[in-house]
Protein backbone atom coordinates (compact mmCIF):
# COMPACT_ATOMS: atom_id res chain seq x y z
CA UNK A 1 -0.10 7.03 9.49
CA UNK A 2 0.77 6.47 6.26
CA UNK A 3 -0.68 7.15 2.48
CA UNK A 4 -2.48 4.65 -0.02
CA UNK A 5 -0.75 4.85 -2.57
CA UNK A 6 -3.68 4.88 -5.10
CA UNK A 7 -6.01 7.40 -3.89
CA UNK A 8 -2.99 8.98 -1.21
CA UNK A 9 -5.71 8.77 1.49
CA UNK A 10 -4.22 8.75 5.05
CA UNK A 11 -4.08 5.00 6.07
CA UNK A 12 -3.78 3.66 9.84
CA UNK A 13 -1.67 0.06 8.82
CA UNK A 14 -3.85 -1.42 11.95
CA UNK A 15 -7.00 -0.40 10.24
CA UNK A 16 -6.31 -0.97 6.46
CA UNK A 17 -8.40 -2.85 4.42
CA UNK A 18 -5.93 -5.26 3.22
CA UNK A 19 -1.43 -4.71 3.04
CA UNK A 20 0.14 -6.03 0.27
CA UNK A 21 3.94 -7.48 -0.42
CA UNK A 22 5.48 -6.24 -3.57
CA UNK A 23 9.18 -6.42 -3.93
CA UNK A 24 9.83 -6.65 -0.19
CA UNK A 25 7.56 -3.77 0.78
CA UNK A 26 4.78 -3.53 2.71
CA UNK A 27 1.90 -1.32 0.89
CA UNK A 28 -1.61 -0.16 2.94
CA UNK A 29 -4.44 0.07 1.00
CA UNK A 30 -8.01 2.12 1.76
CA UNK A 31 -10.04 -0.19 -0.22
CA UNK A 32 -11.37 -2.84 -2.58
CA UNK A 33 -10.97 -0.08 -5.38
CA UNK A 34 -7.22 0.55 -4.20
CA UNK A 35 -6.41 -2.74 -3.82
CA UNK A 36 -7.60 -3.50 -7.60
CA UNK A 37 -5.72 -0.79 -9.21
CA UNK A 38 -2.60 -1.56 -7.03
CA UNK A 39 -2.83 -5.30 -8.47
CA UNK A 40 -3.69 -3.99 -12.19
CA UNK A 41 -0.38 -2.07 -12.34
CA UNK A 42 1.89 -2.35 -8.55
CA UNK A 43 4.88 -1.23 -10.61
CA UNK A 44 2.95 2.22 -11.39
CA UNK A 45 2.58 2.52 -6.96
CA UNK A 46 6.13 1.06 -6.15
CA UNK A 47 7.91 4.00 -5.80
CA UNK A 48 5.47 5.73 -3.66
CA UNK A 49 7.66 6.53 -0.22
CA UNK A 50 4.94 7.68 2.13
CA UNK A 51 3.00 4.70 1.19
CA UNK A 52 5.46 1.62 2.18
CA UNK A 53 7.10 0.48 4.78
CA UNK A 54 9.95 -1.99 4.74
CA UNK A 55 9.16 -5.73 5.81
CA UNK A 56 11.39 -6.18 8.41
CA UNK A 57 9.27 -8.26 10.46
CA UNK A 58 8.63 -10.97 8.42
């Protein structure tokens, strides 16, 4: 499991609403609501470790 990093809810990356690439990480999101704040500011979530995952299998 892993965190949004918006809200820091517990996320399941099989069951997340959407994942997001930003600067060659991987970031779960809970929501509609997370996702739009993570696209208003990603640079405020970026250095959020629980919440990422590196994008190695892309």
């Amino acid at each position: 499991m892993l965190r949004d990093p918006v809200c820091g809810k517990k996320v399941n990356p099989n069951k997340a609403h959407i994942q997001i690439e930003y600067k060659s990480e991987t970031y779960y999101l809970c929501c509609p609501l997370c996702q739009s704040e993570f696209e208003k500011n990603p640079e405020k979530y970026h250095h959020s470790p629980e919440s990422r995952k590196k994008s190695s299998r892309h």
